[in-house]
PDB file of N, CA and C in Angstrom:
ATOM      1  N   UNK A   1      15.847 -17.509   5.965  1.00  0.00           N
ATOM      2  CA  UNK A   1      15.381 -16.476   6.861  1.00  0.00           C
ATOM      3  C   UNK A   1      14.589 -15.451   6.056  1.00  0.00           C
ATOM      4  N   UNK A   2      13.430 -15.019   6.316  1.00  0.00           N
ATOM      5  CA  UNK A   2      12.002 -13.996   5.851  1.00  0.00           C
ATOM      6  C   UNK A   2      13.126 -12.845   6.520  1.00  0.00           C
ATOM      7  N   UNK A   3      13.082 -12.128   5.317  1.00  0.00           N
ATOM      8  CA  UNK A   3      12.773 -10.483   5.675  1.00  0.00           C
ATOM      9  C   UNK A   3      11.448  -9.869   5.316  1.00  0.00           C
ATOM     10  N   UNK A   4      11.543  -9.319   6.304  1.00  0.00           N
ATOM     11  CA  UNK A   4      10.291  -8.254   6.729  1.00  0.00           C
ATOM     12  C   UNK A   4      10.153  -6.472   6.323  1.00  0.00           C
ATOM     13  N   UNK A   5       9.100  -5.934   5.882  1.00  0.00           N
ATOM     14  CA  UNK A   5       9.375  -4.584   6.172  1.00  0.00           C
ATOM     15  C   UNK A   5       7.875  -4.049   6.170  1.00  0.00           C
ATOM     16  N   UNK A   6       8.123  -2.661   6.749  1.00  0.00           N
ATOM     17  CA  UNK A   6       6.247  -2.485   7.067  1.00  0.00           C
ATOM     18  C   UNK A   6       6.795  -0.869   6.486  1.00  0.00           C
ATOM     19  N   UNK A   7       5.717  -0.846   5.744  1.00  0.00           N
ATOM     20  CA  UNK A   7       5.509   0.356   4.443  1.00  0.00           C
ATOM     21  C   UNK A   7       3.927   1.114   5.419  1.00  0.00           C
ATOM     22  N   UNK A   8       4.861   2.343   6.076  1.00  0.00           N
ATOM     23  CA  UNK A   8       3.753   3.523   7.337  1.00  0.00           C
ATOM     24  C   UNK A   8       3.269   4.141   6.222  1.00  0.00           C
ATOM     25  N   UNK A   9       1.894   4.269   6.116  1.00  0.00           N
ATOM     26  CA  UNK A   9       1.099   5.239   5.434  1.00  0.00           C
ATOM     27  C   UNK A   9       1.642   6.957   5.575  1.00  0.00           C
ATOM     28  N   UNK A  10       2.049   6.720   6.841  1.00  0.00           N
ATOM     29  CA  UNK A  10       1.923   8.745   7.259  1.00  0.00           C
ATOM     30  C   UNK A  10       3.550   8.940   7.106  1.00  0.00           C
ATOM     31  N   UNK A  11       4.343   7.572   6.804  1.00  0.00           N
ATOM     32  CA  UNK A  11       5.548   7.867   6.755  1.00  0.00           C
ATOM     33  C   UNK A  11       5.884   8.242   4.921  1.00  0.00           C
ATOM     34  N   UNK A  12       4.926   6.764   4.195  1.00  0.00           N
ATOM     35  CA  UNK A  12       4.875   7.096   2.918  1.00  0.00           C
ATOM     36  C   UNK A  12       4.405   8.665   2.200  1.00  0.00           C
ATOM     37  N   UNK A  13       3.773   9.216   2.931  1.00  0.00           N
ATOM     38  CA  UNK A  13       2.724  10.556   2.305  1.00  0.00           C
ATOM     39  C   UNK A  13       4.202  11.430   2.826  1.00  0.00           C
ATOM     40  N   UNK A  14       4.755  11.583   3.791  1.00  0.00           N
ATOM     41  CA  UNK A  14       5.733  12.182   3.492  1.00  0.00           C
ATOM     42  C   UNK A  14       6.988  12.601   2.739  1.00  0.00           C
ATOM     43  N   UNK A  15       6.907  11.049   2.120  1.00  0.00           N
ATOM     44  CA  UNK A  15       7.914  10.896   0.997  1.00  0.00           C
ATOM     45  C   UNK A  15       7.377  11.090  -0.471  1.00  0.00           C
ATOM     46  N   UNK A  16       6.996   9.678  -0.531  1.00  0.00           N
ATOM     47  CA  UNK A  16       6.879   9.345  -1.951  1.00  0.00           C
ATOM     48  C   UNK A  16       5.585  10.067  -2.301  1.00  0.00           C
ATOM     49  N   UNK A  17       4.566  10.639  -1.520  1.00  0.00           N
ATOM     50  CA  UNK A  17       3.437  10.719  -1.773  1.00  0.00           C
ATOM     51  C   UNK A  17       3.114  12.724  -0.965  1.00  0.00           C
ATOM     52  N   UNK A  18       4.474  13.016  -1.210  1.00  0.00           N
ATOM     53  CA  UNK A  18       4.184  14.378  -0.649  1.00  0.00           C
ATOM     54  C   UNK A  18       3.323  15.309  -1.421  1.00  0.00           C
ATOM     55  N   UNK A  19       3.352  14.930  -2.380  1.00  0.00           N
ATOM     56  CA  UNK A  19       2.254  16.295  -3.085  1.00  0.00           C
ATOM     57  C   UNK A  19       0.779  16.102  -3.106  1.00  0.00           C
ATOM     58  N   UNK A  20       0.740  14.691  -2.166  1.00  0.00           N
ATOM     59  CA  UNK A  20      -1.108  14.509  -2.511  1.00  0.00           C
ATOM     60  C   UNK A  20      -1.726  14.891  -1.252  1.00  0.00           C
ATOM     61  N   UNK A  21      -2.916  15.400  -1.750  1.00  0.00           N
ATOM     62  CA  UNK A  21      -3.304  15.762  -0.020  1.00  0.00           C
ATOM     63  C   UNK A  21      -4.576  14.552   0.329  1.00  0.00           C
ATOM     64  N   UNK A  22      -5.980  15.017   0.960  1.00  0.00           N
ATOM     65  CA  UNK A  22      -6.449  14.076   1.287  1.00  0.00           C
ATOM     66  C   UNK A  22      -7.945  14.134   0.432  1.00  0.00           C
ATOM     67  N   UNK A  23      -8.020  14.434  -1.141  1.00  0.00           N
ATOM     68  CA  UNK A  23      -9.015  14.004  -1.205  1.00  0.00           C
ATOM     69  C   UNK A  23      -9.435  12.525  -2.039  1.00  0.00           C
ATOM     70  N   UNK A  24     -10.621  12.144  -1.780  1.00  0.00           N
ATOM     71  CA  UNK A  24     -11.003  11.075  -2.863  1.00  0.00           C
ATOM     72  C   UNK A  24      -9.973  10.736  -3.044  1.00  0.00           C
ATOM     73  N   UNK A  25      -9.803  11.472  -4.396  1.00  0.00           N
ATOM     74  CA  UNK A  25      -8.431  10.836  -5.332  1.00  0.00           C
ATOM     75  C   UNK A  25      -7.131  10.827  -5.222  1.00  0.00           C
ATOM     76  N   UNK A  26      -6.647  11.431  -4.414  1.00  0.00           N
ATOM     77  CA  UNK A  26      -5.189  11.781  -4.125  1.00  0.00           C
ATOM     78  C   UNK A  26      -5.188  10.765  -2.690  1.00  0.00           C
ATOM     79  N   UNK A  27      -6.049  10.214  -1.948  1.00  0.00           N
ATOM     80  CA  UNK A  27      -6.274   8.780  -1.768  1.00  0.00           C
ATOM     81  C   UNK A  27      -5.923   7.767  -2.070  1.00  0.00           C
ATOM     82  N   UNK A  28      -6.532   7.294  -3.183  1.00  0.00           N
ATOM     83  CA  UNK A  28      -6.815   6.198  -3.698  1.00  0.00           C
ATOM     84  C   UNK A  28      -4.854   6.486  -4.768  1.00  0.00           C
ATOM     85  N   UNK A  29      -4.914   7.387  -4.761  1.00  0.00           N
ATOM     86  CA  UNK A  29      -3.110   7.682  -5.584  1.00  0.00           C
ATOM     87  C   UNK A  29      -2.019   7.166  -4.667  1.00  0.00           C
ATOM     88  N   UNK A  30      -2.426   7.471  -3.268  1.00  0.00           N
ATOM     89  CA  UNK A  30      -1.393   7.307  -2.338  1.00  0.00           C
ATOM     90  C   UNK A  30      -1.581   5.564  -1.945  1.00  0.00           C
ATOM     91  N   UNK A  31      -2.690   5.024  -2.037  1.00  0.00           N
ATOM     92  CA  UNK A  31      -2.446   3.105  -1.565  1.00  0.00           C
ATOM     93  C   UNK A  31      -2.242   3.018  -3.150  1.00  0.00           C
ATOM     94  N   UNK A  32      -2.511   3.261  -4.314  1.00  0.00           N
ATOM     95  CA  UNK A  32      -1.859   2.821  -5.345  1.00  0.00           C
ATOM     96  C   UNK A  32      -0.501   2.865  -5.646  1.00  0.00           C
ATOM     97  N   UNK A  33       0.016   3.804  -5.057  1.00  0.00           N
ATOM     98  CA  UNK A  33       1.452   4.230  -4.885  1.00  0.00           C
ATOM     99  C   UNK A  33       2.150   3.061  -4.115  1.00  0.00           C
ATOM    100  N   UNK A  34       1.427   2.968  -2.576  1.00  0.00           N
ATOM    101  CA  UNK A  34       1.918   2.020  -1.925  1.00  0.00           C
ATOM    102  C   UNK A  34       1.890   0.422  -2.379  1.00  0.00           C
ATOM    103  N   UNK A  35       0.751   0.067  -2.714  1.00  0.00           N
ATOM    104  CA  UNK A  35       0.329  -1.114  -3.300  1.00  0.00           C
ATOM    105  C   UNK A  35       1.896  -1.304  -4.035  1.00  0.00           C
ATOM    106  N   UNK A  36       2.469  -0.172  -5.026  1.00  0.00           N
ATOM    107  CA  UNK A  36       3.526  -0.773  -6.639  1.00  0.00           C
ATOM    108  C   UNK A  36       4.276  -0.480  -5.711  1.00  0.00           C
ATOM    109  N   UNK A  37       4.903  -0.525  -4.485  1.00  0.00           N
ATOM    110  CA  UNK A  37       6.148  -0.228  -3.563  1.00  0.00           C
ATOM    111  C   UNK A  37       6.081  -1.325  -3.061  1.00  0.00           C
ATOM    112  N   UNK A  38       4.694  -2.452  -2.149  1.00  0.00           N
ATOM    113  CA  UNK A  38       4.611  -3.419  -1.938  1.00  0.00           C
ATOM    114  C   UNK A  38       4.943  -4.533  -2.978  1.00  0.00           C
ATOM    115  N   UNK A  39       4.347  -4.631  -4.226  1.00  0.00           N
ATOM    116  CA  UNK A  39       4.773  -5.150  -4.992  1.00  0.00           C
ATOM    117  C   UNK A  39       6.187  -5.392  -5.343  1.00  0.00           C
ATOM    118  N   UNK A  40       6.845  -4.636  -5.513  1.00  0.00           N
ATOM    119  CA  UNK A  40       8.313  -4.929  -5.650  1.00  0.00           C
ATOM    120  C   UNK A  40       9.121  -5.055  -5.075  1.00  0.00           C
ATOM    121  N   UNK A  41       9.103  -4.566  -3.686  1.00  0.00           N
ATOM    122  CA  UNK A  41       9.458  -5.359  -2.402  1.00  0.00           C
ATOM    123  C   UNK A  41       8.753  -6.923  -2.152  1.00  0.00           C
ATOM    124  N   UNK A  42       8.037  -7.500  -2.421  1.00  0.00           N
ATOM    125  CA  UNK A  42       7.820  -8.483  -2.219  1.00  0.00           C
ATOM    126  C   UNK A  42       7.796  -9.697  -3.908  1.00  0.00           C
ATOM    127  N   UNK A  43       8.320  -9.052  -4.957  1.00  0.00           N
ATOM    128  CA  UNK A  43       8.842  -9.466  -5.833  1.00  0.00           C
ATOM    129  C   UNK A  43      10.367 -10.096  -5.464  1.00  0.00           C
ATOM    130  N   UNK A  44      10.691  -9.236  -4.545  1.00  0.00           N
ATOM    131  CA  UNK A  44      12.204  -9.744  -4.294  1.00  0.00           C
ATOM    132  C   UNK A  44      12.145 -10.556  -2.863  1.00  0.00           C
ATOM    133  N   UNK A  45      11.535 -10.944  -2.589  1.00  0.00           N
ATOM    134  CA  UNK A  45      11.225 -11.419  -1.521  1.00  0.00           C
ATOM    135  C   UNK A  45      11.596 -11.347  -0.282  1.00  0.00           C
ATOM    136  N   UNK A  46      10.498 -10.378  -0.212  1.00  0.00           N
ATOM    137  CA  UNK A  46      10.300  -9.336   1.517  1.00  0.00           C
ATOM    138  C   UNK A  46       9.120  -9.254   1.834  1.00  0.00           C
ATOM    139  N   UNK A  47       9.222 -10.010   2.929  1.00  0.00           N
ATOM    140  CA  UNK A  47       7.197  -9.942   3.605  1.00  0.00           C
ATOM    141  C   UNK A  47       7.253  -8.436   3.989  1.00  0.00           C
ATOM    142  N   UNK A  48       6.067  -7.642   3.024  1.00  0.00           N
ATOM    143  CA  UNK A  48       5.751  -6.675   3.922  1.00  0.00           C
ATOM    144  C   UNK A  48       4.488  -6.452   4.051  1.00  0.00           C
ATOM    145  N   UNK A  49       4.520  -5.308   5.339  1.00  0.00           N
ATOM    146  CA  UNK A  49       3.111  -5.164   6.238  1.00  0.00           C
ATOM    147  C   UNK A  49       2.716  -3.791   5.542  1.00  0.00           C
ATOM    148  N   UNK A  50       1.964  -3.408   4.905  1.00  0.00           N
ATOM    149  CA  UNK A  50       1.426  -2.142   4.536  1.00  0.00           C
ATOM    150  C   UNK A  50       0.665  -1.733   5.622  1.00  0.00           C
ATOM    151  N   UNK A  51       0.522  -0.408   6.222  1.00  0.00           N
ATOM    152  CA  UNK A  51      -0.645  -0.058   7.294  1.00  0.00           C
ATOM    153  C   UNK A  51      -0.494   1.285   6.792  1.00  0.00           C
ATOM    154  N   UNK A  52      -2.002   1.903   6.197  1.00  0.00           N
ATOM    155  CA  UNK A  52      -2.849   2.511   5.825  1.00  0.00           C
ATOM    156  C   UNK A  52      -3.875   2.421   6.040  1.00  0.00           C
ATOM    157  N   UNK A  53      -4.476   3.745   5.817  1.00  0.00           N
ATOM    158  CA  UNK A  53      -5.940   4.071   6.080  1.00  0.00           C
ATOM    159  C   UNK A  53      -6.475   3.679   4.588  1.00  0.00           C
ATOM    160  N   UNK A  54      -7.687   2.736   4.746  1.00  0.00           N
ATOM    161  CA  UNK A  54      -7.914   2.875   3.073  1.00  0.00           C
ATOM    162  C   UNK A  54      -9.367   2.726   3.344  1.00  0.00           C
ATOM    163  N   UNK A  55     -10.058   4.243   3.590  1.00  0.00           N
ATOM    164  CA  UNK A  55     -11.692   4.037   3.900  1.00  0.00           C
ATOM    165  C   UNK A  55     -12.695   3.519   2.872  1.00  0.00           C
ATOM    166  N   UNK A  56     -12.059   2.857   1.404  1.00  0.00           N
ATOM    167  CA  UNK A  56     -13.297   2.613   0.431  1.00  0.00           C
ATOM    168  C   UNK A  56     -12.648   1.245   0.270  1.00  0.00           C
ATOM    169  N   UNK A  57     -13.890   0.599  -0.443  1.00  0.00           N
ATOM    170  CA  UNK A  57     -13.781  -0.517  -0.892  1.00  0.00           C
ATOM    171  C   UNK A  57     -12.583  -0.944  -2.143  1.00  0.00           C
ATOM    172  N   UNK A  58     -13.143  -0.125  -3.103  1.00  0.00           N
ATOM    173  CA  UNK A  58     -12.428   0.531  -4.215  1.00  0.00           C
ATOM    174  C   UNK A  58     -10.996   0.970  -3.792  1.00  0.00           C
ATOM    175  N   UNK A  59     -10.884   1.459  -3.340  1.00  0.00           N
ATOM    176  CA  UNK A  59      -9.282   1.017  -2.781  1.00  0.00           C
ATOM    177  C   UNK A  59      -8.424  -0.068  -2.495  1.00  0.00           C
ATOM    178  N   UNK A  60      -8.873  -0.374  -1.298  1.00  0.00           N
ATOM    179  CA  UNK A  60      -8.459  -2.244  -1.338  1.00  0.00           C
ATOM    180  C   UNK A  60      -8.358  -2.969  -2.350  1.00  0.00           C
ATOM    181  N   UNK A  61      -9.476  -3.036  -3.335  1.00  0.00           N
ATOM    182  CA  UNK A  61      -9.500  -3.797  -4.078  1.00  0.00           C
ATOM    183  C   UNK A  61      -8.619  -3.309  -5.376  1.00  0.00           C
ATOM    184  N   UNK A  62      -8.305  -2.261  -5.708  1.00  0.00           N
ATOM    185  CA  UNK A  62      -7.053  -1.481  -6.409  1.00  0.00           C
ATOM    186  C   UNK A  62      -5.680  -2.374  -5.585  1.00  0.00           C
ATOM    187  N   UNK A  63      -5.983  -2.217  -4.522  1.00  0.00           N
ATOM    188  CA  UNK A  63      -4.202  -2.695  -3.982  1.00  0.00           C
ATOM    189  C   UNK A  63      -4.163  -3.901  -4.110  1.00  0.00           C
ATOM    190  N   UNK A  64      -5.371  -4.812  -3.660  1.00  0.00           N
ATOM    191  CA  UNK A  64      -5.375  -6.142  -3.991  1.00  0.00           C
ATOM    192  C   UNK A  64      -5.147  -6.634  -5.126  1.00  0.00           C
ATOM    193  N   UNK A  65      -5.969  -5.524  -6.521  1.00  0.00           N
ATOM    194  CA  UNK A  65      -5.255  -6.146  -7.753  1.00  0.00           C
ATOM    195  C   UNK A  65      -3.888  -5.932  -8.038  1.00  0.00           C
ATOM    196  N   UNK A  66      -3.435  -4.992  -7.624  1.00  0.00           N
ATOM    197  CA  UNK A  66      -1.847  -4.938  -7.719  1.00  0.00           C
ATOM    198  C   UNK A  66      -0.626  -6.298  -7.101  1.00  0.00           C
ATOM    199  N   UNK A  67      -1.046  -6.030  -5.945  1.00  0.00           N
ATOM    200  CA  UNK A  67      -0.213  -6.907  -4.876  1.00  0.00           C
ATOM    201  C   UNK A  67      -0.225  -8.407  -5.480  1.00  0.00           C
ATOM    202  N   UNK A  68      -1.551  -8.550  -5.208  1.00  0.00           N
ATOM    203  CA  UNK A  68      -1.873 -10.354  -5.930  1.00  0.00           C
ATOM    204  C   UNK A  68      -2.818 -10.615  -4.867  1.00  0.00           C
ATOM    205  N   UNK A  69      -4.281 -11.378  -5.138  1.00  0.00           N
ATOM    206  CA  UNK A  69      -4.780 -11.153  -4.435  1.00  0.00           C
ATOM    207  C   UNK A  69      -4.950 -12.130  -3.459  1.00  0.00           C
ATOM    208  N   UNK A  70      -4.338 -13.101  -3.883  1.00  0.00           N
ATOM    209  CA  UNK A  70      -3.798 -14.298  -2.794  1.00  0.00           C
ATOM    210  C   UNK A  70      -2.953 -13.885  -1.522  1.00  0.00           C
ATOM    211  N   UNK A  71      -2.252 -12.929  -2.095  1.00  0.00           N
ATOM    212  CA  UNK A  71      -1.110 -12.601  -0.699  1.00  0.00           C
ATOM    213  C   UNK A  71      -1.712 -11.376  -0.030  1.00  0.00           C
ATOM    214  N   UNK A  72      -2.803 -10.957  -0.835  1.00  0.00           N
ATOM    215  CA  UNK A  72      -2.970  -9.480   0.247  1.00  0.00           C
ATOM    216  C   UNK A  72      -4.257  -9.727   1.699  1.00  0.00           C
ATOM    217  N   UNK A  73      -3.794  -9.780   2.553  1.00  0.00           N
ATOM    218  CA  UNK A  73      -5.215  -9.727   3.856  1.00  0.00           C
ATOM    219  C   UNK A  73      -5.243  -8.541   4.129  1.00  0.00           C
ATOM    220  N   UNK A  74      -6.471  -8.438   4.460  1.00  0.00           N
ATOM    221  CA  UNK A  74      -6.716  -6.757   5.170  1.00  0.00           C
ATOM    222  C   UNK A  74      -7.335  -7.281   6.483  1.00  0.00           C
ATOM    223  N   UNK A  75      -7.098  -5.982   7.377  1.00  0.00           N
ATOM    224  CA  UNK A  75      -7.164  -6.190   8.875  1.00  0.00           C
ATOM    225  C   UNK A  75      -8.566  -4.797   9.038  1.00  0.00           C
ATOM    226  N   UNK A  76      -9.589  -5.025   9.474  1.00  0.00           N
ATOM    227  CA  UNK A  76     -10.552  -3.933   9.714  1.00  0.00           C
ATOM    228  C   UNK A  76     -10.958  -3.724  10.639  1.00  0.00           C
TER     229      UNK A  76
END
């Protein structure tokens, strides 16, 4: 049996990611953040759904190198 878990962008920025606000870089800090939270949840094996806003390319492709880029799809 798959366990599942879905990692909320606006739920993450409240937690783990409370001190960043919204620019550029404090951005691209917060899906990098998420990306190494996905990662190790799914090291132990847990499908999860990340849903974030990630308006640059350069982002994605930061989370994609993290995650693995076989397992990561993005939805646009």
């Amino acid at each position: 049996m798959a366990i599942f878990a879905i990692l909320d962008g606006d739920e993450l920025r409240k937690r783990l990611s409370n001190g960043l606000g919204f620019s550029p870089e404090d951005r691209e800090e917060n899906v990098r953040r998420t990306a190494e939270v996905a990662k190790l949840m799914a090291d132990s094996g847990i499908v999860v759904i990340a849903a974030l806003i990630s308006p640059t390319q350069k982002s994605r492709n930061l989370a994609k190198n993290i995650v693995d880029g076989e397992c990561f799809l993005k939805y646009l």
